[in-house]
N, C-alpha and C. Protein backbone atom coordinates (compact mmCIF):
# COMPACT_ATOMS: atom_id res chain seq x y z
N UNK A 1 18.76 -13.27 4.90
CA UNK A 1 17.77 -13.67 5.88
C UNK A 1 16.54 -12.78 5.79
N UNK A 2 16.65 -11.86 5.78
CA UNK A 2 15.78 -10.79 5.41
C UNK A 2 14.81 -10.66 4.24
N UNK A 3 15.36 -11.40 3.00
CA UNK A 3 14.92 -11.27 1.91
C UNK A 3 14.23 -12.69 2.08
N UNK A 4 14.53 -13.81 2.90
CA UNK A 4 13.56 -15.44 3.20
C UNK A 4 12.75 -14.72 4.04
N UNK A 5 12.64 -13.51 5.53
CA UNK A 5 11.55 -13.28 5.81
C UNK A 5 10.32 -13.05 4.96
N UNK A 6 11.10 -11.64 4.05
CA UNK A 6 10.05 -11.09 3.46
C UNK A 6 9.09 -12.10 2.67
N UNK A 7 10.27 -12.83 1.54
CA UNK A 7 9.33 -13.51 0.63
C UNK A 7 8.45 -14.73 1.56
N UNK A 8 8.67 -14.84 2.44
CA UNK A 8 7.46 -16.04 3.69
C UNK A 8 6.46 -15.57 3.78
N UNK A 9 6.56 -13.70 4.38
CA UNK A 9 5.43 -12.96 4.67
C UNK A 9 4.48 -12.58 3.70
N UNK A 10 5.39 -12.37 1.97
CA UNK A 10 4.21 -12.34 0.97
C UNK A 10 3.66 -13.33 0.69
N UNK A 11 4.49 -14.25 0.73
CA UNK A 11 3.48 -15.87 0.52
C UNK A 11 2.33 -16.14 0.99
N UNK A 12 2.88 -15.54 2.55
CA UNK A 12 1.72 -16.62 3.77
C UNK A 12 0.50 -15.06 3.31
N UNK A 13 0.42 -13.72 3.01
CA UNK A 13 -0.21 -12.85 2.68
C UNK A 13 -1.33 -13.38 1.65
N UNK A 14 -0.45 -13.22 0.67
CA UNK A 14 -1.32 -14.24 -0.82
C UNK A 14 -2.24 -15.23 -0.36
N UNK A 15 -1.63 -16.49 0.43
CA UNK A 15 -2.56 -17.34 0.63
C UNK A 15 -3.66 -17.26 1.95
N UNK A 16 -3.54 -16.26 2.56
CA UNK A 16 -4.01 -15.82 3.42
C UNK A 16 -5.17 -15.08 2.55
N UNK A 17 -5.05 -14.72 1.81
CA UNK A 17 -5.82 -13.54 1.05
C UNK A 17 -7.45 -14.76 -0.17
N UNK A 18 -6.44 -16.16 0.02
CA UNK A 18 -7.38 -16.52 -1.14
C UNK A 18 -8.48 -17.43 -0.31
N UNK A 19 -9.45 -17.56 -0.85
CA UNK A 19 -10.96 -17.94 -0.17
C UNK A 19 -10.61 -19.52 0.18
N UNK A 20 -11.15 -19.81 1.32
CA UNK A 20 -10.98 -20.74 1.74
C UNK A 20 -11.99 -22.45 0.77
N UNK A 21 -11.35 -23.59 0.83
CA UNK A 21 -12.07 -24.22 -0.01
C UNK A 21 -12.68 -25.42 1.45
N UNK A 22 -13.73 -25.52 1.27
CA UNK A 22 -14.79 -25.85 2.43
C UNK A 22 -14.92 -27.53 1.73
N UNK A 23 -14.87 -28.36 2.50
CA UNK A 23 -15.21 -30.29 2.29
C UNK A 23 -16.02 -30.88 3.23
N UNK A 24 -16.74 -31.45 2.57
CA UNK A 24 -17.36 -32.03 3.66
C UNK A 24 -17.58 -33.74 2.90
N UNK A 25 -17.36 -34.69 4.03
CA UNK A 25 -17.60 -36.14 3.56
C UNK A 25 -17.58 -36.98 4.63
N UNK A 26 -18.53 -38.03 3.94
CA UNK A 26 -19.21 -38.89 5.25
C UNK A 26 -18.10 -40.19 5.55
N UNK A 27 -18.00 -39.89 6.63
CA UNK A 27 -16.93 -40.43 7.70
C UNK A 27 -16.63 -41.79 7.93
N UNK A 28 -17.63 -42.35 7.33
CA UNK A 28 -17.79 -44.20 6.99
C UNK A 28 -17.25 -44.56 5.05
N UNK A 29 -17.55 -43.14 4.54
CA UNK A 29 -17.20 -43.87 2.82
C UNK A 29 -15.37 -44.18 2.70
N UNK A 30 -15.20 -45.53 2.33
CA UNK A 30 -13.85 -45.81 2.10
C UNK A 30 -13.47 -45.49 0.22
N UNK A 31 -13.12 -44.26 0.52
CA UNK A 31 -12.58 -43.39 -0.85
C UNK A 31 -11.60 -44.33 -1.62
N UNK A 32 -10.61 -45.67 -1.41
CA UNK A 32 -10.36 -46.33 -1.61
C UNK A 32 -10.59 -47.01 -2.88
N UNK A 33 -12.04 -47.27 -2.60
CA UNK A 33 -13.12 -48.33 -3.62
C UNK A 33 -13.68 -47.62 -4.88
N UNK A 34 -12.87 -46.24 -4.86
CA UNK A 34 -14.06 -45.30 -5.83
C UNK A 34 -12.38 -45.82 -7.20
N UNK A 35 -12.78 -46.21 -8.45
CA UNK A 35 -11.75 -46.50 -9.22
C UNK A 35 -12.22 -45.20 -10.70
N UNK A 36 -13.18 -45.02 -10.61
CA UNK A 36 -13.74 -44.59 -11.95
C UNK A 36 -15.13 -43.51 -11.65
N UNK A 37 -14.94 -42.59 -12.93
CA UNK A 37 -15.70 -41.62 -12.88
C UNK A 37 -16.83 -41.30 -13.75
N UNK A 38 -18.04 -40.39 -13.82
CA UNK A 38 -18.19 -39.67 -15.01
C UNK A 38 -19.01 -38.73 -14.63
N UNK A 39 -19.67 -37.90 -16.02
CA UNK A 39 -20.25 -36.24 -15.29
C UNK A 39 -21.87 -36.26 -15.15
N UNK A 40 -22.08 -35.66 -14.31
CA UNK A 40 -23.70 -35.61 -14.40
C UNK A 40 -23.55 -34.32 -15.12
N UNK A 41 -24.97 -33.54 -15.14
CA UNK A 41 -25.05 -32.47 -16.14
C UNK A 41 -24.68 -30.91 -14.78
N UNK A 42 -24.22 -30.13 -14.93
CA UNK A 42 -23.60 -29.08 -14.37
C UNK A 42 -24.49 -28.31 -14.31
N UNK A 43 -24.69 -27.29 -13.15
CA UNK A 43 -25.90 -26.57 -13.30
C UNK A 43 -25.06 -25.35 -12.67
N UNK A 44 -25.47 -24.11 -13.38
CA UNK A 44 -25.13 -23.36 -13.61
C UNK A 44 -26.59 -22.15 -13.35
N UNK A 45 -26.29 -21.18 -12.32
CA UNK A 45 -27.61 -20.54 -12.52
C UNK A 45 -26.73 -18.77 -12.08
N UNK A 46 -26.65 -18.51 -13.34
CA UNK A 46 -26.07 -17.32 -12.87
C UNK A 46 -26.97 -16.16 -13.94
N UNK A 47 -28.38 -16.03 -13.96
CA UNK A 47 -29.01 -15.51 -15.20
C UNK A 47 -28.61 -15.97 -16.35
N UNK A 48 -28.74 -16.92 -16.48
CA UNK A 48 -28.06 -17.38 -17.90
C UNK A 48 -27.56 -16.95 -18.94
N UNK A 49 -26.14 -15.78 -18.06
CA UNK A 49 -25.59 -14.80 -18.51
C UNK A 49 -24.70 -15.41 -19.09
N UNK A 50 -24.46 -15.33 -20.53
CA UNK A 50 -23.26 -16.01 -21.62
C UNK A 50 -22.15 -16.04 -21.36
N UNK A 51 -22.12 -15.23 -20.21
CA UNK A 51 -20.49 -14.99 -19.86
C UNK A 51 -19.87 -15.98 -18.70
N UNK A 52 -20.80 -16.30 -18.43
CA UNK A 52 -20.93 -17.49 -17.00
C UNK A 52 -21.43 -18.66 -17.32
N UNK A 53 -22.58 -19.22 -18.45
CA UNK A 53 -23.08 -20.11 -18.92
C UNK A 53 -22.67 -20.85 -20.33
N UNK A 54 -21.37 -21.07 -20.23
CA UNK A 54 -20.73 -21.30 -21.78
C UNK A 54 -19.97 -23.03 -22.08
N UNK A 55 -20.37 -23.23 -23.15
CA UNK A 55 -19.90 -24.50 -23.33
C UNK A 55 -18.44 -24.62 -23.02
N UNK A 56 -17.47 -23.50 -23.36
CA UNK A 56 -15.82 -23.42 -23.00
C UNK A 56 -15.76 -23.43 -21.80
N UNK A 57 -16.57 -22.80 -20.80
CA UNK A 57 -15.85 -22.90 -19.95
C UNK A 57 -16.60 -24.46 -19.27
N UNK A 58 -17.51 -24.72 -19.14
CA UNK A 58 -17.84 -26.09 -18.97
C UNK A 58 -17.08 -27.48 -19.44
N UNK A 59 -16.25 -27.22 -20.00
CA UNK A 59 -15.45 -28.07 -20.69
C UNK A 59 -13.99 -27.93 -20.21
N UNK A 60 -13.84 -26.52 -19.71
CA UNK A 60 -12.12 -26.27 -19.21
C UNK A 60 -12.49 -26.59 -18.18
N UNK A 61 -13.67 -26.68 -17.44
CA UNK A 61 -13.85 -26.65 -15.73
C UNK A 61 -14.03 -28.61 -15.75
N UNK A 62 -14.58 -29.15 -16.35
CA UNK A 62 -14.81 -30.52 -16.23
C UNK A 62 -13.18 -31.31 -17.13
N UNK A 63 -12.55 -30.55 -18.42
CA UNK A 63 -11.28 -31.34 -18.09
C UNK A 63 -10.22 -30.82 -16.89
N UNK A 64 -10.22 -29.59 -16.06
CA UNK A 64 -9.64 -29.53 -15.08
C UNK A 64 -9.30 -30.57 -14.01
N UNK A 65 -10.55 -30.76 -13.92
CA UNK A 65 -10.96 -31.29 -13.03
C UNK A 65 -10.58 -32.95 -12.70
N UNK A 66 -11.07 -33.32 -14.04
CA UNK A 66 -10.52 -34.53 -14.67
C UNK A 66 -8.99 -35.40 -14.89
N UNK A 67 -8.16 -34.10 -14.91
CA UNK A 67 -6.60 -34.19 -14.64
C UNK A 67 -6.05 -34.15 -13.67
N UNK A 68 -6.96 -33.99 -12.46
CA UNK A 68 -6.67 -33.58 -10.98
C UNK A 68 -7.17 -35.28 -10.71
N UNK A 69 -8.51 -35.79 -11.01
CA UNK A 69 -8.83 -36.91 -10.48
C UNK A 69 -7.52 -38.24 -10.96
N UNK A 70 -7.32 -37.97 -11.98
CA UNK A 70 -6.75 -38.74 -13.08
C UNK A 70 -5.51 -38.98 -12.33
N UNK A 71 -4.94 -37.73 -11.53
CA UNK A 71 -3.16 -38.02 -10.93
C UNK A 71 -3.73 -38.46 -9.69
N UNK A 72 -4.82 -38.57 -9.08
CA UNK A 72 -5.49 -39.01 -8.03
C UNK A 72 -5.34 -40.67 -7.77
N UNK A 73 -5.63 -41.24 -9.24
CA UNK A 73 -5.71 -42.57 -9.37
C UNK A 73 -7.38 -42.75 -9.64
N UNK A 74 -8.01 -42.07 -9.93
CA UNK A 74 -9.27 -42.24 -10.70
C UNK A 74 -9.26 -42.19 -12.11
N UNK A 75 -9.62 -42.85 -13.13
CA UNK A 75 -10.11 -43.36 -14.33
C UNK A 75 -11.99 -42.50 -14.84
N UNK A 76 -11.76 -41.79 -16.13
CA UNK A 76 -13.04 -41.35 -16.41
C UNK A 76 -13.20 -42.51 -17.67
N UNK A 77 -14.61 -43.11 -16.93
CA UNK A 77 -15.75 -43.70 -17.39
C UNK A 77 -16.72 -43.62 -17.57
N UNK A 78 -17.40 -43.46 -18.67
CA UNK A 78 -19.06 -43.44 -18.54
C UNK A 78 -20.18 -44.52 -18.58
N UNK A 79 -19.29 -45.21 -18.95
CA UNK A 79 -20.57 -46.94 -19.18
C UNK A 79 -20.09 -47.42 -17.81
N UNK A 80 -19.66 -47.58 -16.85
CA UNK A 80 -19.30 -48.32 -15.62
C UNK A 80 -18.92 -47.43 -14.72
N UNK A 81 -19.47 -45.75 -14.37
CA UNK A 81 -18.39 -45.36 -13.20
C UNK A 81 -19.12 -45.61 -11.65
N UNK A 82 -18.11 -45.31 -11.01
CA UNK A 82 -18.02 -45.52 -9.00
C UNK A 82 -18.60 -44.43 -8.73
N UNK A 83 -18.57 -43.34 -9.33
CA UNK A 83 -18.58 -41.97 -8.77
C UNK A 83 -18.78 -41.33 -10.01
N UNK A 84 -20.12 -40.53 -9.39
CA UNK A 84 -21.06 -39.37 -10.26
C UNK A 84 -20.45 -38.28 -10.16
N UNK A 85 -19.88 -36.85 -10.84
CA UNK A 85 -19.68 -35.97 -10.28
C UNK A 85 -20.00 -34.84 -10.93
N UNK A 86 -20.68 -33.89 -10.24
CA UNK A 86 -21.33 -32.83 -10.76
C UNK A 86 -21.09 -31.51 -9.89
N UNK A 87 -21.20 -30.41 -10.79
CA UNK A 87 -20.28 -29.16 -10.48
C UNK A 87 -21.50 -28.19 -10.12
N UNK A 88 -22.14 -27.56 -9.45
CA UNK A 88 -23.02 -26.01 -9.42
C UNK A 88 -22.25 -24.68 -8.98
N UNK A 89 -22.73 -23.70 -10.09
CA UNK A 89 -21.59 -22.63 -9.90
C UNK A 89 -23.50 -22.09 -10.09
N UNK A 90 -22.78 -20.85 -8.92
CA UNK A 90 -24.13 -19.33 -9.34
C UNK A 90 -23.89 -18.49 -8.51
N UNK A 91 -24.08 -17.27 -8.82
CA UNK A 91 -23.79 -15.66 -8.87
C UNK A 91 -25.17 -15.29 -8.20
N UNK A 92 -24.15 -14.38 -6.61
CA UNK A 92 -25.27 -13.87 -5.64
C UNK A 92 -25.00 -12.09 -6.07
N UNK A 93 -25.67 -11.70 -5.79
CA UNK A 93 -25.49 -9.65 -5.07
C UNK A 93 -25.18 -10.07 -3.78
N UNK A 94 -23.86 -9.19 -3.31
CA UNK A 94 -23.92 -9.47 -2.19
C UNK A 94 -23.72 -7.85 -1.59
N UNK A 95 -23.76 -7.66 -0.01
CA UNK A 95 -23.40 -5.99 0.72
C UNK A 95 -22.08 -6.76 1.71
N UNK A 96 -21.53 -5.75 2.02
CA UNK A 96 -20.46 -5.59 2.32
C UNK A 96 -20.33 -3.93 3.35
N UNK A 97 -19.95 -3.93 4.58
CA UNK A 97 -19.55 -3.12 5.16
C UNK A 97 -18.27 -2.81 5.22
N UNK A 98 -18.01 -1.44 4.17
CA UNK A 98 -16.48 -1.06 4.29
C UNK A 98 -15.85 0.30 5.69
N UNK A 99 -15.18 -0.20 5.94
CA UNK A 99 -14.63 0.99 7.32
C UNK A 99 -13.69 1.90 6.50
N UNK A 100 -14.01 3.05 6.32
CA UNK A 100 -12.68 4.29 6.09
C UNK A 100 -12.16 4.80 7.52
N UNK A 101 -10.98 4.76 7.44
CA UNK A 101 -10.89 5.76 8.78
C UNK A 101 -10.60 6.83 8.14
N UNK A 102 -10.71 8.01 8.60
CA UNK A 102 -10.08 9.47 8.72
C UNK A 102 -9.63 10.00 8.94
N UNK A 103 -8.54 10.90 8.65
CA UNK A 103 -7.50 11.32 8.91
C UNK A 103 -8.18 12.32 10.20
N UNK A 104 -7.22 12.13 11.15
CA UNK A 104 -7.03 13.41 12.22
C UNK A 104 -6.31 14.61 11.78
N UNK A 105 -6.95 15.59 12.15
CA UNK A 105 -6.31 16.93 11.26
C UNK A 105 -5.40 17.39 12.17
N UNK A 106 -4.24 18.12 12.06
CA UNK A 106 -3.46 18.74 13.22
C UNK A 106 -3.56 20.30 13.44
N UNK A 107 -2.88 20.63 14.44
CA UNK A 107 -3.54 21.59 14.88
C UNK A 107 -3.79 23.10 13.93
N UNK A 108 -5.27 23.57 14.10
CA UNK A 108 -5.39 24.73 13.24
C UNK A 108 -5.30 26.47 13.93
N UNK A 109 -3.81 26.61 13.17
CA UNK A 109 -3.49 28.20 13.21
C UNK A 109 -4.16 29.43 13.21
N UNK A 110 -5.32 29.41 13.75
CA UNK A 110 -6.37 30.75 13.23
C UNK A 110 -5.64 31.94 13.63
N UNK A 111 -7.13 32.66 13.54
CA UNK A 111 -7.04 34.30 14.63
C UNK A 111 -7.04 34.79 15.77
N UNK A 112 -6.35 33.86 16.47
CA UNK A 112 -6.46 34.40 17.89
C UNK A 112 -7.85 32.95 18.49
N UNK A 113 -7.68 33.44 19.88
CA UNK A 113 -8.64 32.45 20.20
C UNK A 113 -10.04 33.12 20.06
N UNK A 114 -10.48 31.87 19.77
CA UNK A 114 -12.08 32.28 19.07
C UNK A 114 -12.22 33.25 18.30
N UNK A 115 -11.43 33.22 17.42
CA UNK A 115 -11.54 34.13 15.95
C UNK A 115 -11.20 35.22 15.86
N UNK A 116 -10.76 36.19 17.66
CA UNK A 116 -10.08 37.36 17.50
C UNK A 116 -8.75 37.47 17.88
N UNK A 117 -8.25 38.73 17.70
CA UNK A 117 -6.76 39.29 18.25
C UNK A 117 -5.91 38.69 17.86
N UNK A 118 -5.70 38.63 17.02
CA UNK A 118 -3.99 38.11 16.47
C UNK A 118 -4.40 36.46 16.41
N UNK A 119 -2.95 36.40 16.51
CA UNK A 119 -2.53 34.52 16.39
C UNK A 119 -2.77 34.34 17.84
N UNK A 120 -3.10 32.98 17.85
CA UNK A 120 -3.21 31.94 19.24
C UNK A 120 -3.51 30.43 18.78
N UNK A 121 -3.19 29.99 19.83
CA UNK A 121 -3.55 28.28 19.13
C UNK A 121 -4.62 28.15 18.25
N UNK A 122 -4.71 27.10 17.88
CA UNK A 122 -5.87 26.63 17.05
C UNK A 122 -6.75 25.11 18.25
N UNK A 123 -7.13 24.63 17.36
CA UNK A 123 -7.39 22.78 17.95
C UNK A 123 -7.23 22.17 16.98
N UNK A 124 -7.72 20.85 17.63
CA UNK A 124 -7.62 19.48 16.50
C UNK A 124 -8.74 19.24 15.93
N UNK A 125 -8.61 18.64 15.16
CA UNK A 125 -9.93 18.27 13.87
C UNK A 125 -9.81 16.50 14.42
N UNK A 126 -11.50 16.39 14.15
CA UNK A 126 -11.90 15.36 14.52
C UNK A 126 -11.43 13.88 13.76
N UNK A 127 -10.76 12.63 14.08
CA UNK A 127 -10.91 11.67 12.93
C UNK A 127 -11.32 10.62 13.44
N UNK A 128 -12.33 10.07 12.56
CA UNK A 128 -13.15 9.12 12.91
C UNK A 128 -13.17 8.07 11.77
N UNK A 129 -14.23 7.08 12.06
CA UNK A 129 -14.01 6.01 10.72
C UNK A 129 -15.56 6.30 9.89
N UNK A 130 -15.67 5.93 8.88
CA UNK A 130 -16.81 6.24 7.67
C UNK A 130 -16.77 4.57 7.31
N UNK A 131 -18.36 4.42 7.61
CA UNK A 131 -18.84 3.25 7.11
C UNK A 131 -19.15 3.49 5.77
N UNK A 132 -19.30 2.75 4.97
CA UNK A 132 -19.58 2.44 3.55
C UNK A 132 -20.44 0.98 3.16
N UNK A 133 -21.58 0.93 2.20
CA UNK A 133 -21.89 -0.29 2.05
C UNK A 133 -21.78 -0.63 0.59
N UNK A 134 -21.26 -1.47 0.24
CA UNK A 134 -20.71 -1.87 -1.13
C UNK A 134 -21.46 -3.11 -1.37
N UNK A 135 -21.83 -3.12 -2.97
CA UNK A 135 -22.83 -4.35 -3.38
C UNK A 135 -21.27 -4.83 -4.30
N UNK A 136 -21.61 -6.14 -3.87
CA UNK A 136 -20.42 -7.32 -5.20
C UNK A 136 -21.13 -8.34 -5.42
N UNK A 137 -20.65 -9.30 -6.50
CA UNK A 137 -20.98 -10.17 -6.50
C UNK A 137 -20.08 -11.19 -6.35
N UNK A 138 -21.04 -11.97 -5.72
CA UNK A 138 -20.13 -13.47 -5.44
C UNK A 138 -20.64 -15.07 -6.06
N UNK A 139 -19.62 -15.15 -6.06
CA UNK A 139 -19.21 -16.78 -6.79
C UNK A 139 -19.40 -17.74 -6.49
N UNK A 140 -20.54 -18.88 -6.38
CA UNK A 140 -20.23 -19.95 -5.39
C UNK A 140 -19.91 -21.28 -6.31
N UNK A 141 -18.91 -22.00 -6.25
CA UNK A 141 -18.69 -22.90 -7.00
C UNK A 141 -18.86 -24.20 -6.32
N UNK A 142 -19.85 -25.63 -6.00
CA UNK A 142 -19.94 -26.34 -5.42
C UNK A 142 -19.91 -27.62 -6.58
N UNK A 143 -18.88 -28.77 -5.89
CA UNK A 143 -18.12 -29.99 -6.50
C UNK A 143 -18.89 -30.89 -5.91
N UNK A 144 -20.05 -32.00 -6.21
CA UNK A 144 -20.42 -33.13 -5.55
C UNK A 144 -20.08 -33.82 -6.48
N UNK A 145 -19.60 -35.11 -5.72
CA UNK A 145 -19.66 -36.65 -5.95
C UNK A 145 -20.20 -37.49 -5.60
N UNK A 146 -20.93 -38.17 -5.69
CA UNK A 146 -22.22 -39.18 -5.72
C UNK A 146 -21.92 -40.37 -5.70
N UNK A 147 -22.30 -41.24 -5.33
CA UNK A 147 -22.12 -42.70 -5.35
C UNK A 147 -22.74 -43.71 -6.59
N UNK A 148 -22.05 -43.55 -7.29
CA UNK A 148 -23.46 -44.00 -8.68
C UNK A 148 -23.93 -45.52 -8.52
N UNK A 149 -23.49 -46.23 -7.26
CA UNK A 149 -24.46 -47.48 -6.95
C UNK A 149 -25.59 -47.02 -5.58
N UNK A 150 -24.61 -46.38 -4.98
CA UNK A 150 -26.14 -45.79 -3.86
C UNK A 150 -26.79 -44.73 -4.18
N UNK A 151 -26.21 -44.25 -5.18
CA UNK A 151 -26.92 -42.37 -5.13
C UNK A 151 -27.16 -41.54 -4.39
N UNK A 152 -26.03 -41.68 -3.23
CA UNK A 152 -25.93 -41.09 -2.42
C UNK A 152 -24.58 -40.45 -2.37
N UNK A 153 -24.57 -38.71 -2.03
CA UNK A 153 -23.75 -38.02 -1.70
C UNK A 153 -22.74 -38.15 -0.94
N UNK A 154 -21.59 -38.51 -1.60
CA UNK A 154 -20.46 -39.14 -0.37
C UNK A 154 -19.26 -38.31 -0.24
N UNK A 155 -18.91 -36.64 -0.91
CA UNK A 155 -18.37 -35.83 -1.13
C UNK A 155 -18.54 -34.58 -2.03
N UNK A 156 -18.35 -33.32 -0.95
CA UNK A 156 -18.87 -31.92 -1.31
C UNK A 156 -17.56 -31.02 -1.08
N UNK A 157 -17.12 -30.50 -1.92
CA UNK A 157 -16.42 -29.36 -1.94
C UNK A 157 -16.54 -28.13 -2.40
N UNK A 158 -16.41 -26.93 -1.58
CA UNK A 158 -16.88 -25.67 -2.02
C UNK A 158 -16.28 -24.40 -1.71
N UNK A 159 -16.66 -23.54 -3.12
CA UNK A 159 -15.49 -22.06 -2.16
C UNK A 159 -16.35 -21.20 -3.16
N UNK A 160 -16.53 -19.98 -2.35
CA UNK A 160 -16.63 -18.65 -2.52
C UNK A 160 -16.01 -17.82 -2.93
N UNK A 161 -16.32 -16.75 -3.79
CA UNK A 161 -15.53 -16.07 -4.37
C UNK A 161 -15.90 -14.49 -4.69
N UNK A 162 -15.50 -13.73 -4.51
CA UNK A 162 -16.30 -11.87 -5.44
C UNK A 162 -15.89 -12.46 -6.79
N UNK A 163 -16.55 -12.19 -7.44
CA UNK A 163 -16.50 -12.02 -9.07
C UNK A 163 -16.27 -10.93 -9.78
N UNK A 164 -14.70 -11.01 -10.14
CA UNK A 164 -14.08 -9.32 -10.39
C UNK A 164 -14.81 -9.37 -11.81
N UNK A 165 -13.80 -9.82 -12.70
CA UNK A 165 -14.44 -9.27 -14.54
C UNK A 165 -15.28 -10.65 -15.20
N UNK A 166 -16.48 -10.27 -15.40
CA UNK A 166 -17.40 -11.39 -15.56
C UNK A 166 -16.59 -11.96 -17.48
N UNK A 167 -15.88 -11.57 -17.41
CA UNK A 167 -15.28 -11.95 -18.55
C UNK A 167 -14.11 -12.35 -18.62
N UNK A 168 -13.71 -12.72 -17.55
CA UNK A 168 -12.43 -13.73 -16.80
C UNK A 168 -13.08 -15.16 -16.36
N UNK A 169 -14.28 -15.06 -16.49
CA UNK A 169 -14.87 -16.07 -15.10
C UNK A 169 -14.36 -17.29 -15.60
N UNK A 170 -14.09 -17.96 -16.49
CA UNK A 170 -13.88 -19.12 -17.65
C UNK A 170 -12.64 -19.31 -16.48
N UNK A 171 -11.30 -18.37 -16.43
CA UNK A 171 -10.46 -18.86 -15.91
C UNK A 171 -10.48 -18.85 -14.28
N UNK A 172 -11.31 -18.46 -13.94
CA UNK A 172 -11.75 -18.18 -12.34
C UNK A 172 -11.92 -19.47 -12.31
N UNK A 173 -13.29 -19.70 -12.88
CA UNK A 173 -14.02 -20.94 -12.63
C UNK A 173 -13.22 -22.29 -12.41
N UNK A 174 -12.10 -22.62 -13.59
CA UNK A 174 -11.23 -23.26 -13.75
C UNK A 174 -10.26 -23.70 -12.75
N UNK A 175 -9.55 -22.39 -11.97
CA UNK A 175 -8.92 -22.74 -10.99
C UNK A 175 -9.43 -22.88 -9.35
N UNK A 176 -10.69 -22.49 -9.77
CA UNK A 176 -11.62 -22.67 -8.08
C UNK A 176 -11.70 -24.32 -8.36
N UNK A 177 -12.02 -24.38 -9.41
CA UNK A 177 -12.43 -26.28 -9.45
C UNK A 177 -11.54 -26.85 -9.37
N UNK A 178 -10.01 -26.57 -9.78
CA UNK A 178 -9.05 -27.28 -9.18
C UNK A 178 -8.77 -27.23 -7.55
N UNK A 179 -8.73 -25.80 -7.46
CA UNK A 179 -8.57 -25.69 -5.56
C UNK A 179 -9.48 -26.98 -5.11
N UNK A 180 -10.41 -27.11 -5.49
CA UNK A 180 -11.50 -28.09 -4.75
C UNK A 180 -11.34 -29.68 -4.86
N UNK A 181 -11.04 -30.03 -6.17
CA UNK A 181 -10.76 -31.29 -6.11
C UNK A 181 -9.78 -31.59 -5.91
N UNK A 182 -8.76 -30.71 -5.58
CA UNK A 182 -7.04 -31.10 -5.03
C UNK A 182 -7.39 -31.44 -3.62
N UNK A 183 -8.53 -31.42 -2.87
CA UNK A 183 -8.83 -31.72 -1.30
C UNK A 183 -9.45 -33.32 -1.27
N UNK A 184 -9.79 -33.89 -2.37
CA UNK A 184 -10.60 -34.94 -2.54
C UNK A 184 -9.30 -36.17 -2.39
N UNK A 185 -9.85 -37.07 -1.34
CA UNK A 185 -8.76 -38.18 -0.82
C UNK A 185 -8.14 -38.75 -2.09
N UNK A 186 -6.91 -39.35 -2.25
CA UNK A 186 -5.66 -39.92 -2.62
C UNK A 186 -6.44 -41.06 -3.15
N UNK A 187 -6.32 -42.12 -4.05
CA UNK A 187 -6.39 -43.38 -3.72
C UNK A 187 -5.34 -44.03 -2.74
N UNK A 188 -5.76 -44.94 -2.07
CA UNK A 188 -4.10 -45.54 -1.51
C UNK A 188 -3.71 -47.04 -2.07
N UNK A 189 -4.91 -47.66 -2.69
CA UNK A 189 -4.92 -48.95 -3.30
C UNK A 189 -4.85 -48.85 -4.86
């Protein structure tokens, strides 16, 4: 029993820990009618740093993506699709306020009180918290789908991220775009 608590509490930790994926869609489109897909061009504005702007990963992030729609019940088409869909990923500086607390010191043994005559108590040492401001960068990866007969925006999904090793991002990128289109409605027809 103990060992089903624990492993619940690291679970619900983990997913507690990972960035939330944000949707937004207009409340009249019947997701239903959408049968078929294809890509607009991906825009990408992260200094058009090679490490973030690469044909591989544009290609792992759009067939990701594609295998997610595909068990969905969407079809990729390009001469006939329902739905436009296009990806923007770009890299902010961001600040960050970190709290240290500090240790409370215990009590100090001197020379007597106030520095003479032998031993006598000491006091306590102060502990307080230490602000810190930390620069990161962050990730924003945003999923639209388009209506390719109205051209109008009929689904947005998006999540945030720090960007640990800019030389991971290929597989970052990859699984943020799945988090996102795993939120995009079912077919039911």
């Amino acid at each position: 029993m103990k060992r089903l608590l624990m492993i619940f509490g690291l679970l619900t930790a983990i997913y507690g820990c990972s960035p939330r994926v944000a949707v937004d869609s207009s409340s009249r489109t019947d997701f239903s009618k959408y049968k078929t897909f294809t890509w607009m061009d991906s825009d990408v504005k992260a200094g058009q740093n090679p490490l973030y702007y690469n044909q591989l990963a544009t290609e792992n992030v759009e067939n990701t993506m594609s295998s997610v729609l595909q068990s969905k019940g969407l079809q990729e088409n390009a001469n006939n699709p329902d739905l436009l869909i296009g990806y923007h990923f770009f890299v902010e500086n961001k600040t960050q306020t970190v709290a240290t607390p500090s240790p409370v010191y215990g009590p100090y043994l001197g020379w007597g009180r106030w520095g003479y005559r032998g031993w006598g108590p000491g006091w306590w040492g102060w502990g307080g918290t230490q602000y810190t401001q930390q620069q990161y960068q962050a990730g924003t990866l945003v999923v639209d789908m388009v209506d390719a007969r109205t051209r109008k925006l009929v689904w947005r999904g998006s999540v945030q991220n720090a960007v640990g090793d800019p030389a991971r991002i290929a597989a970052q990128l990859q699984k943020e775009a799945e988090r996102i289109v795993e939120k995009f409605p079912e077919r039911t027809s």
